[in-house]
Protein backbone atom coordinates (compact mmCIF):
# COMPACT_ATOMS: atom_id res chain seq x y z
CA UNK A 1 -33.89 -5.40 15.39
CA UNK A 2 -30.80 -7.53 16.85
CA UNK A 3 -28.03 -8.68 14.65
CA UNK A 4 -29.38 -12.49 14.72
CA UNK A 5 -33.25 -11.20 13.62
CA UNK A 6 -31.11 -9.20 10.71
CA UNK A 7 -29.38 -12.43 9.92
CA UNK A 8 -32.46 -14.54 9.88
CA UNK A 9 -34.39 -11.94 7.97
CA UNK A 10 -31.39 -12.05 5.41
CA UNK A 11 -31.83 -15.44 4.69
CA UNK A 12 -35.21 -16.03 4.00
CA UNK A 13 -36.91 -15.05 0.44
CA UNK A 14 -37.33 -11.16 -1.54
CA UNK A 15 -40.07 -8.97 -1.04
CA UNK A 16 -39.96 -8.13 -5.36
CA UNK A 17 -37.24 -9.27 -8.02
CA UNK A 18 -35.92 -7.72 -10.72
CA UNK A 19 -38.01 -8.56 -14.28
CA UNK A 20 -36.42 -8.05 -17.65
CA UNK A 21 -39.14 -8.83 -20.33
CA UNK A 22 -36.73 -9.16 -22.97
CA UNK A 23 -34.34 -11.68 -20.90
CA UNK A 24 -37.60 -13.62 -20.12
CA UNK A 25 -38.48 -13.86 -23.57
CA UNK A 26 -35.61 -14.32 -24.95
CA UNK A 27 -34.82 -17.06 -22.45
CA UNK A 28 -38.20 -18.93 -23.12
CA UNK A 29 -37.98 -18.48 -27.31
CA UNK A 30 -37.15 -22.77 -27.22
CA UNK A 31 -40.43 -23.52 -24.44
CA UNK A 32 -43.80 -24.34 -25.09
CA UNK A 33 -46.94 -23.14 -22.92
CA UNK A 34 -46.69 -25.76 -20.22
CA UNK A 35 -42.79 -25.40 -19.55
CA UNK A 36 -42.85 -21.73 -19.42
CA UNK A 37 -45.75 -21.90 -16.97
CA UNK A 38 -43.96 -24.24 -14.83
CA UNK A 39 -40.83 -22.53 -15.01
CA UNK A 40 -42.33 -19.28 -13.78
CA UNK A 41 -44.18 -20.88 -10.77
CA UNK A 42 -40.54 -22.76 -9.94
CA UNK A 43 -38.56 -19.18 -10.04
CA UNK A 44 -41.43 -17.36 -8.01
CA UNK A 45 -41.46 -20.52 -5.47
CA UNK A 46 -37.26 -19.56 -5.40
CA UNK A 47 -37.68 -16.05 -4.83
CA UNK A 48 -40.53 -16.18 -2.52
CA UNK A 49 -38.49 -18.67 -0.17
CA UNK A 50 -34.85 -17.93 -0.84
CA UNK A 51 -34.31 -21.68 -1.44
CA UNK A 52 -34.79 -24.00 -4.00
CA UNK A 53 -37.13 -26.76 -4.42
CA UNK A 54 -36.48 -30.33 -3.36
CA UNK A 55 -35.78 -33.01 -6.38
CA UNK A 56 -38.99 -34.89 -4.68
CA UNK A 57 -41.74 -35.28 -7.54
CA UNK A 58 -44.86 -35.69 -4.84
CA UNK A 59 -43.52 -32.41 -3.11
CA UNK A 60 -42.99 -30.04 -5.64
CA UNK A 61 -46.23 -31.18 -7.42
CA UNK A 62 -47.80 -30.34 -3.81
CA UNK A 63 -46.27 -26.81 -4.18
CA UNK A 64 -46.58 -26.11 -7.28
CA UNK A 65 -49.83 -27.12 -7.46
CA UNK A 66 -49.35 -29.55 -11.02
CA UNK A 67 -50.52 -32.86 -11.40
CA UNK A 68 -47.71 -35.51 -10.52
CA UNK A 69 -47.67 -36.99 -13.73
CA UNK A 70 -47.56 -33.75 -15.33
CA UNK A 71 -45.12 -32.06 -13.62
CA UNK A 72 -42.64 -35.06 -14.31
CA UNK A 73 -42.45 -34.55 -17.94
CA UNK A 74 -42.86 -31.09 -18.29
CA UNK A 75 -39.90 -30.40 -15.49
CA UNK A 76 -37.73 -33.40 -17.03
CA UNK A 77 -38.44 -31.18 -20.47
CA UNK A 78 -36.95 -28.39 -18.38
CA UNK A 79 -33.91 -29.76 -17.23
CA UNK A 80 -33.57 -31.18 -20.76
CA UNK A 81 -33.18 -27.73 -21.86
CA UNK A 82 -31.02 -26.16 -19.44
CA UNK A 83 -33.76 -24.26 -17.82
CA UNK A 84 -33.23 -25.98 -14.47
CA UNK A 85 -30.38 -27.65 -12.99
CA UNK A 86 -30.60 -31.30 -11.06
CA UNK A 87 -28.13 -31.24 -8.35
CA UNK A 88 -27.38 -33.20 -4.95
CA UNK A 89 -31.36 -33.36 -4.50
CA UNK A 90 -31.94 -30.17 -5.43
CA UNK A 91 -33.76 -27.88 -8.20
CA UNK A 92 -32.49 -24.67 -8.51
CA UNK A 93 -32.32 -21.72 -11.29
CA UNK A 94 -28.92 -19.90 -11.84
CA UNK A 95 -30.09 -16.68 -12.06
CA UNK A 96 -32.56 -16.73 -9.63
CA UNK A 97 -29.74 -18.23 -7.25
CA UNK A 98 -27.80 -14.83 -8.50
CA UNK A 99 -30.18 -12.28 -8.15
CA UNK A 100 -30.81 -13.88 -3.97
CA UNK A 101 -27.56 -14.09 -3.38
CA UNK A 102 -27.02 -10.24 -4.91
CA UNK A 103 -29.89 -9.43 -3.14
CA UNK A 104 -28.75 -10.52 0.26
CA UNK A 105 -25.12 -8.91 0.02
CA UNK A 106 -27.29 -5.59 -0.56
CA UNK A 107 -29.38 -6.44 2.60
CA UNK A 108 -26.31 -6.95 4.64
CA UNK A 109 -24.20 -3.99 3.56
CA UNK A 110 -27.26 -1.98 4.45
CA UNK A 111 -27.85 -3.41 7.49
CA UNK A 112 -24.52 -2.34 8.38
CA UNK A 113 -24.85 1.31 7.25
CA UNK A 114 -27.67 1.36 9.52
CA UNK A 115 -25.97 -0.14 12.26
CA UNK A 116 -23.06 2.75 11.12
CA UNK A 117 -25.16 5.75 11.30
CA UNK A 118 -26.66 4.48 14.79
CA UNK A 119 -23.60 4.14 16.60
CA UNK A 120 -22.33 7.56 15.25
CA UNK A 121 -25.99 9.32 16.19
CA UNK A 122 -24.80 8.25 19.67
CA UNK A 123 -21.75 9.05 19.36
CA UNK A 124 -22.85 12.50 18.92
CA UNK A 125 -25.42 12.83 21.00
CA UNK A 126 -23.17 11.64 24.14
CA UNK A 127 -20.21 14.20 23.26
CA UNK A 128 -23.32 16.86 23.00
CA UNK A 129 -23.91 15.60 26.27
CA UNK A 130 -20.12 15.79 27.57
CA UNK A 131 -20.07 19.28 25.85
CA UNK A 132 -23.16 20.77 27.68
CA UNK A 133 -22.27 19.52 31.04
CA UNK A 134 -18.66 21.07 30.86
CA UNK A 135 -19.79 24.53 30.05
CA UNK A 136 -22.54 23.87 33.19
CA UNK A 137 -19.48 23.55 34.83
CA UNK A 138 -17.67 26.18 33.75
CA UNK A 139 -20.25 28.91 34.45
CA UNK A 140 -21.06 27.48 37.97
CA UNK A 141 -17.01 28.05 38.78
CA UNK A 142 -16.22 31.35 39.39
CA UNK A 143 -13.47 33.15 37.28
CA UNK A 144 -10.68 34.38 38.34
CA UNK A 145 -8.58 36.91 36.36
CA UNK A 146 -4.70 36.36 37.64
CA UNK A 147 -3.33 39.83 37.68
CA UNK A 148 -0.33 39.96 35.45
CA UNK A 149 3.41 40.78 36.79
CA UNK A 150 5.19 43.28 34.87
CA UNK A 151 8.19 42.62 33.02
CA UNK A 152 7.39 38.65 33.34
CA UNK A 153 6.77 35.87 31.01
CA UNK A 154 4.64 32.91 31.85
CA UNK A 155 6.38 29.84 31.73
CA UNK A 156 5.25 27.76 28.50
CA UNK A 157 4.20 24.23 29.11
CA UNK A 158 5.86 22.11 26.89
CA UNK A 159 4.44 18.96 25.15
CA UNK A 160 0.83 19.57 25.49
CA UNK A 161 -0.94 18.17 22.25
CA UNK A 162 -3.04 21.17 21.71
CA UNK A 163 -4.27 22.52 18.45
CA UNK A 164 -1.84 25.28 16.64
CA UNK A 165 -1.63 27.13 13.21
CA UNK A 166 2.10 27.58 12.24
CA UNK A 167 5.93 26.36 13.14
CA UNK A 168 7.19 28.88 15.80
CA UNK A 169 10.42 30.26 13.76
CA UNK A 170 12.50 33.35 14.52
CA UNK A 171 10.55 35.66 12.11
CA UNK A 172 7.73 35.60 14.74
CA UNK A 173 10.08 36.95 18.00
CA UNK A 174 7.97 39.35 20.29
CA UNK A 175 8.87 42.67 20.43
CA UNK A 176 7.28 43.21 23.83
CA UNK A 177 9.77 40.68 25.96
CA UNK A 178 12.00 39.65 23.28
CA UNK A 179 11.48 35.95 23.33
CA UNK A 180 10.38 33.25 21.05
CA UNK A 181 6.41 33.74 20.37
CA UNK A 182 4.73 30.66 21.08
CA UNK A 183 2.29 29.05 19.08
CA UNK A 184 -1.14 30.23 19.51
CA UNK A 185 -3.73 27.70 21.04
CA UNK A 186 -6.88 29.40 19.93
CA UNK A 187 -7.42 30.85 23.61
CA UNK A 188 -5.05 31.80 26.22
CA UNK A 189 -4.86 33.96 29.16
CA UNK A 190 -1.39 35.09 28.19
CA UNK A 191 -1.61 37.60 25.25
CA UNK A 192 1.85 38.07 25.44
CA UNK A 193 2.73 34.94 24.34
CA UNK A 194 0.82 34.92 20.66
CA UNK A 195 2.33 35.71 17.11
CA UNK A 196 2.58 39.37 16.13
CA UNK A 197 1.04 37.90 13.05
CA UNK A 198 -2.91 38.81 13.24
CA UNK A 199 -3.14 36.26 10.08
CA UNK A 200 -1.55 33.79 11.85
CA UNK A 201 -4.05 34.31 14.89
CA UNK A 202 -7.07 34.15 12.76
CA UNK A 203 -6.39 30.93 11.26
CA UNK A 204 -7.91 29.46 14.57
CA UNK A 205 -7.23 25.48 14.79
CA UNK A 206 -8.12 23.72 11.45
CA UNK A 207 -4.70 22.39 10.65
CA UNK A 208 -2.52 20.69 13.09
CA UNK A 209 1.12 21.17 10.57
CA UNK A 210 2.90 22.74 13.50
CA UNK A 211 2.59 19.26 15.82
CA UNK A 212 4.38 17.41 12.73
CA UNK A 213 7.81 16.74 12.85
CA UNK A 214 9.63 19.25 10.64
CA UNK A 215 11.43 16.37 8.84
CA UNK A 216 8.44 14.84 8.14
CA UNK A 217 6.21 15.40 5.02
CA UNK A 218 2.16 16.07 5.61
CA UNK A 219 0.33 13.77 2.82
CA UNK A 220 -3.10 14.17 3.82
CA UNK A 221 -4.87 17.63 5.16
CA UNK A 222 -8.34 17.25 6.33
CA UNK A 223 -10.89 19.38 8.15
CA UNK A 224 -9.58 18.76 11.83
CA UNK A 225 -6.49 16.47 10.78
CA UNK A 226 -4.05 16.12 9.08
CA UNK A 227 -1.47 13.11 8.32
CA UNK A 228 2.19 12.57 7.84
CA UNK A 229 3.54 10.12 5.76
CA UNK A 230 4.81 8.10 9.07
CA UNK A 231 1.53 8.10 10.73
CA UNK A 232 -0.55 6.86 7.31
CA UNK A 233 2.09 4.79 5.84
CA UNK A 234 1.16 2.23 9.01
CA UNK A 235 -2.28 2.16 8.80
CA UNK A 236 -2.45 1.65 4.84
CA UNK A 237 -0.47 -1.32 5.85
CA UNK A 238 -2.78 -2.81 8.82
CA UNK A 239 -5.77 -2.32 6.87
CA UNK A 240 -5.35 -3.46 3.51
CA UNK A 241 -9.14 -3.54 2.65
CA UNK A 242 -10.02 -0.05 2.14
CA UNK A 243 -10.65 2.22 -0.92
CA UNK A 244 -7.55 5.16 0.94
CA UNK A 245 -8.64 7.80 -1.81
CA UNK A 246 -12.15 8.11 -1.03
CA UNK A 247 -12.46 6.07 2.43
CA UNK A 248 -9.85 8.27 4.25
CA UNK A 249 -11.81 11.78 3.20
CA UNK A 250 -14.95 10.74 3.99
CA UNK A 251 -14.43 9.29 7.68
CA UNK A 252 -12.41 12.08 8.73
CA UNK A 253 -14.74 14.84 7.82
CA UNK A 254 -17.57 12.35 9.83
CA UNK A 255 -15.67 12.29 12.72
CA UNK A 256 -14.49 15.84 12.36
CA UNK A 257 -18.35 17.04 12.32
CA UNK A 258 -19.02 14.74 15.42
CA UNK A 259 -15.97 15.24 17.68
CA UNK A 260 -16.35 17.69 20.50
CA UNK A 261 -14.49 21.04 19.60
CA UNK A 262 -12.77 20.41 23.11
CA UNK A 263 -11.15 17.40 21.91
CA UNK A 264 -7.08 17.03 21.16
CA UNK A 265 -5.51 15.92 18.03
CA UNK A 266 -4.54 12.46 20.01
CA UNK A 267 -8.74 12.09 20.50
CA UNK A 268 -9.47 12.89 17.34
CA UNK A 269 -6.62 10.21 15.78
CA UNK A 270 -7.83 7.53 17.98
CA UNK A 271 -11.82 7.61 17.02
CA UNK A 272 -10.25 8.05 12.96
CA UNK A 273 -8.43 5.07 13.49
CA UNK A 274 -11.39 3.08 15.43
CA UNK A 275 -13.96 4.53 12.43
CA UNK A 276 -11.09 3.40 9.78
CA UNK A 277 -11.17 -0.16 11.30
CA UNK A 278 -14.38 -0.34 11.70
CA UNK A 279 -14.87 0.29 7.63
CA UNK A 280 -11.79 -2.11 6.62
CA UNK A 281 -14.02 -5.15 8.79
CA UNK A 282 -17.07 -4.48 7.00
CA UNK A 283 -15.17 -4.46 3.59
CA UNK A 284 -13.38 -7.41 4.68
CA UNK A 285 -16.62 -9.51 5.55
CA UNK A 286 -18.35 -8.36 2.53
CA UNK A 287 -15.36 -9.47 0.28
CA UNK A 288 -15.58 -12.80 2.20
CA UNK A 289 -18.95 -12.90 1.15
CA UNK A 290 -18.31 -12.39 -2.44
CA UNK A 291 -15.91 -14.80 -2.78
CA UNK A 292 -18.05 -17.45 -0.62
CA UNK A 293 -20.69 -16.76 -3.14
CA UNK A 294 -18.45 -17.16 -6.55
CA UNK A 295 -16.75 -20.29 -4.65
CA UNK A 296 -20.15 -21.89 -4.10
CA UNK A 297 -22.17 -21.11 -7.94
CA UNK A 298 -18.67 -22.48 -9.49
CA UNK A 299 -19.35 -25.68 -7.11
CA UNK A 300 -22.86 -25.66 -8.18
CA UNK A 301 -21.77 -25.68 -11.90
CA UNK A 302 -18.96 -27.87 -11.25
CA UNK A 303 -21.72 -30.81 -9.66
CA UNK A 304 -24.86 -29.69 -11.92
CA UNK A 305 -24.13 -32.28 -14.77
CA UNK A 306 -22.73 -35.40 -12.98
CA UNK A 307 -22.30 -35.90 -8.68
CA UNK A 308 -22.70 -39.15 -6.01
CA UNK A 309 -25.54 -39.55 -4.14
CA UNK A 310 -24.59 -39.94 -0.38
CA UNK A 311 -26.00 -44.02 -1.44
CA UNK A 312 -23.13 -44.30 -3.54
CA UNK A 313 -25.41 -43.98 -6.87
CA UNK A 314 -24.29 -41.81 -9.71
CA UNK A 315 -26.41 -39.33 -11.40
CA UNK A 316 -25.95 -37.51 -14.57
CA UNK A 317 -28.09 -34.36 -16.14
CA UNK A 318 -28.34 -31.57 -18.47
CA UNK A 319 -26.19 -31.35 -21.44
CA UNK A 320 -24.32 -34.45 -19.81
CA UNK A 321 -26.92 -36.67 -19.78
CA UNK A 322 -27.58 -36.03 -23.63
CA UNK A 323 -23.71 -36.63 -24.18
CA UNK A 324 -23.65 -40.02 -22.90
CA UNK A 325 -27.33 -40.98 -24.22
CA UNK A 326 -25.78 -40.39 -27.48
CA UNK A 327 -22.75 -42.96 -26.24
CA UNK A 328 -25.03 -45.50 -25.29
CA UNK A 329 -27.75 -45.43 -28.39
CA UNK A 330 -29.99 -42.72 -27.34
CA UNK A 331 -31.94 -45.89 -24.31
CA UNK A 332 -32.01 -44.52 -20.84
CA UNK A 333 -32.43 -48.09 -19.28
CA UNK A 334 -29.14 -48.97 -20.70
CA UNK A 335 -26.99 -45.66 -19.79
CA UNK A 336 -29.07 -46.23 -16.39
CA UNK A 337 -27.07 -49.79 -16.04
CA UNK A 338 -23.50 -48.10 -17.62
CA UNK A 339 -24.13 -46.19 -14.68
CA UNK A 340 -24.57 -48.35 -12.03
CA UNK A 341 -21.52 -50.13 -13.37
CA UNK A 342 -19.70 -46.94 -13.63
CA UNK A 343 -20.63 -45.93 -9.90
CA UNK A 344 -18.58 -48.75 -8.48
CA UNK A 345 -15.50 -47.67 -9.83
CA UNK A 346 -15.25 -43.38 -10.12
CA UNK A 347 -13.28 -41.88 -7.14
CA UNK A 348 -15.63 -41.62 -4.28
CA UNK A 349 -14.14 -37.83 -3.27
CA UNK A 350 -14.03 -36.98 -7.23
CA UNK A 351 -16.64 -34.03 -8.42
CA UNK A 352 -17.16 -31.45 -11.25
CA UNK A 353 -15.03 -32.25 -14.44
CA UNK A 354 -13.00 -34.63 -12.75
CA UNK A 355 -15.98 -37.08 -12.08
CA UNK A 356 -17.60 -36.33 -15.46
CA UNK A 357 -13.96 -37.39 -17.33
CA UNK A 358 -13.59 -40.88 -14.81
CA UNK A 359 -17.54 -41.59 -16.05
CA UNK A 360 -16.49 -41.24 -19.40
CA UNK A 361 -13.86 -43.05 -19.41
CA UNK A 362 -15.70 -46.28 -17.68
CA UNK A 363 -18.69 -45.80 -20.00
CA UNK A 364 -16.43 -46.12 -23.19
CA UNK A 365 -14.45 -49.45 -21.07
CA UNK A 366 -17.74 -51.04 -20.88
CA UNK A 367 -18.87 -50.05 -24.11
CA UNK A 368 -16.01 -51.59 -25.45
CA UNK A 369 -15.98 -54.85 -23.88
CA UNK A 370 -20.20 -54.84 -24.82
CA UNK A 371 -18.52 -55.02 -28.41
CA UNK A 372 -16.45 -57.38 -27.82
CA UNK A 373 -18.19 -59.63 -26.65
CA UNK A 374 -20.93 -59.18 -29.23
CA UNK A 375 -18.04 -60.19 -31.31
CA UNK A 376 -17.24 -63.40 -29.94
CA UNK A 377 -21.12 -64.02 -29.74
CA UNK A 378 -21.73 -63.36 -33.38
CA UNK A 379 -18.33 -65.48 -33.90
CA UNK A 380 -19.50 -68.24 -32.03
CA UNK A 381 -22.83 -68.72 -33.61
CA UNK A 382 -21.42 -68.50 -36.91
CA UNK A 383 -18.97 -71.37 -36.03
CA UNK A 384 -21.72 -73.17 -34.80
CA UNK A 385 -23.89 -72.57 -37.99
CA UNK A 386 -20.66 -73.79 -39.91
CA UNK A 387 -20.37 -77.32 -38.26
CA UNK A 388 -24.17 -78.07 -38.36
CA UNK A 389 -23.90 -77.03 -42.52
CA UNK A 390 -20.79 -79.37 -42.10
CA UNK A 391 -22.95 -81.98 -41.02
């Protein structure tokens, strides 16, 4: 499966959901028969899709398969209640909205596992590969045993980054020639050159201390490699997003069991580092993606109770709608005219509490000025009544 069929299959709807009876009926204590059975059919249409329904009353009564008439009052009775939200031409369900979204982070971070293990099946089956072809190699070339000179020492390549077991001090001299024993590289033609230590020899090449600076302080020892403070301190700082406690262990000892036991500490540090980035990206995306999806439910709660339409026209709902209903004397026709009054003066780019405070405040204007001039009415006709009992 590509990346863009995983992507495609991410967005679309969930196989099963998870069901908590006492939720559900706690939830549906204040609904009667016909709300709760539309309000299942609307969250199983959610889940079965992965979006929500349209706020079109001849669609969803298509979908849903409920009467037109029927499905007006019974879902107007459910957005009454708070059961389902009204918003930019939408119908949706909070927690079903939660559980897809949770559900597709899940997908994704396993899809990336997957695409994890994969690469690092390869990974190992190539160095296999590399591994079997060099010892082809190496029996189809003929050895060679140099005959030694007496009394000589081989010269000692310096600044090879192979594997070694210990500092090369002056406690470890040989006795044979007299010099400086060299650090032992797990296997040499040159017996002369190893520690008089057998311990020392038997350690094989685990640890890499002796390629650290002596001034410098090891801070992590894993199974192939091991850290000093200068080389970690860097990449804690390039790649803020992992967990270093746990992440750090866990990558080396996978790329310690895959490595080829040919490979040099440099090889080794280079796939840790690729493997490290390659674990701070996917934390990094799926962070994005949390915060994407907080950002976007606090929108969605922000424009549930009050938003434009792109005509201009302003709708209210839920808890917002039953606010200003009580304003305006509990008639919708008349808060349906407050609001068409209201529309042409709220901030066009205003939304969430902001546009809910601005409606407020031109519903209570207009309200006012309704009294007033009821005022001057009633005052009017009682003048008028005066002068004609004048008369």
């Amino acid at each position: 499966m590509t990346s863009s069929q995983m992507e495609e299959a991410a967005l679309g709807g969930m196989t099963y959901a998870r069901f908590f009876p006492s939720d559900w009926r706690t939830g549906c204590l204040t609904l009667n028969l016909e709300e709760e059975g539309l309000y299942i059919r609307i969250c199983a249409y959610m889940y079965d899709t992965g979006k929500p329904l349209r706020d079109d009353y001849t669609q969803c009564a298509i979908l849903l398969r409920v009467q037109p008439l029927k499905l007006r009052k019974v879902l107007e009775s459910l957005i009454a209640k708070g059961k389902i939200i009204r918003t930019q031409g939408l119908l949706i369900n909070e927690r079903v909205q939660e559980e897809i979204d949770r559900f597709r982070l899940e997908y994704a971070s396993r899809a990336a596992a997957a695409k994890k293990r994969e690469e690092m099946r390869r990974y190992r089956m190539q160095q296999q590969i590399e591994e079997a072809r060099r010892l082809a190699a190496a029996e189809a070339t003929p050895h060679h045993t140099p005959t030694p000179t007496p009394h000589h020492t081989p010269p000692v390549r310096q600044g090879v980054p192979t594997p070694v077991t210990g500092v090369v001090d002056s406690k470890n001299s040989n006795e044979i020639n007299g010099s400086l024993a060299q650090p032992w590289h797990g296997s040499t033609t040159n017996p002369e050159s190893r520690s008089q230590k057998p311990e020392d020899n038997n350690k094989g090449w685990s640890t890499w201390q002796a390629e650290a600076p002596e001034d410098d302080e090891i801070v992590f020892e894993g199974d192939r490699v091991c850290l000093t403070r200068r080389e970690l301190a860097p990449l804690q700082e390039a790649l803020p997003h992992l967990d270093w406690a746990r992440d750090l262990r866990i990558i080396e000892r996978q790329v310690s069991r895959s490595a080829s036991y040919g490979a040099s500490r440099e090889q080794l540090l280079d796939v840790l580092e690729n493997a490290l980035r390659a674990e701070n990206n996917k934390n990094k995306i799926l962070r994005e993606k949390l915060e994407a999806a907080a950002t976007s439910k606090n929108q969605i709660k922000d424009s549930a109770d009050c938003w434009l339409t792109e005509e201009g026209r302003l709708e209210v709902a839920n808890g917002f709608q039953g606010e200003l209903l009580k304003l305006v004397g509990g008639d919708i026709g008349v808060l349906r005219e407050h609001l068409d009054v209201a529309g042409g003066y709220v901030p066009a780019l205003a939304k969430g509490r902001v546009l809910m405070a601005s409606v407020r405040g031109q519903i209570a204007k207009q309200l006012k000025w309704d009294k007033d001039r009821r005022k001057t009415e009633v005052a009017k006709k009682k003048k008028s009544l005066g002068m004609r009992y004048a008369l």
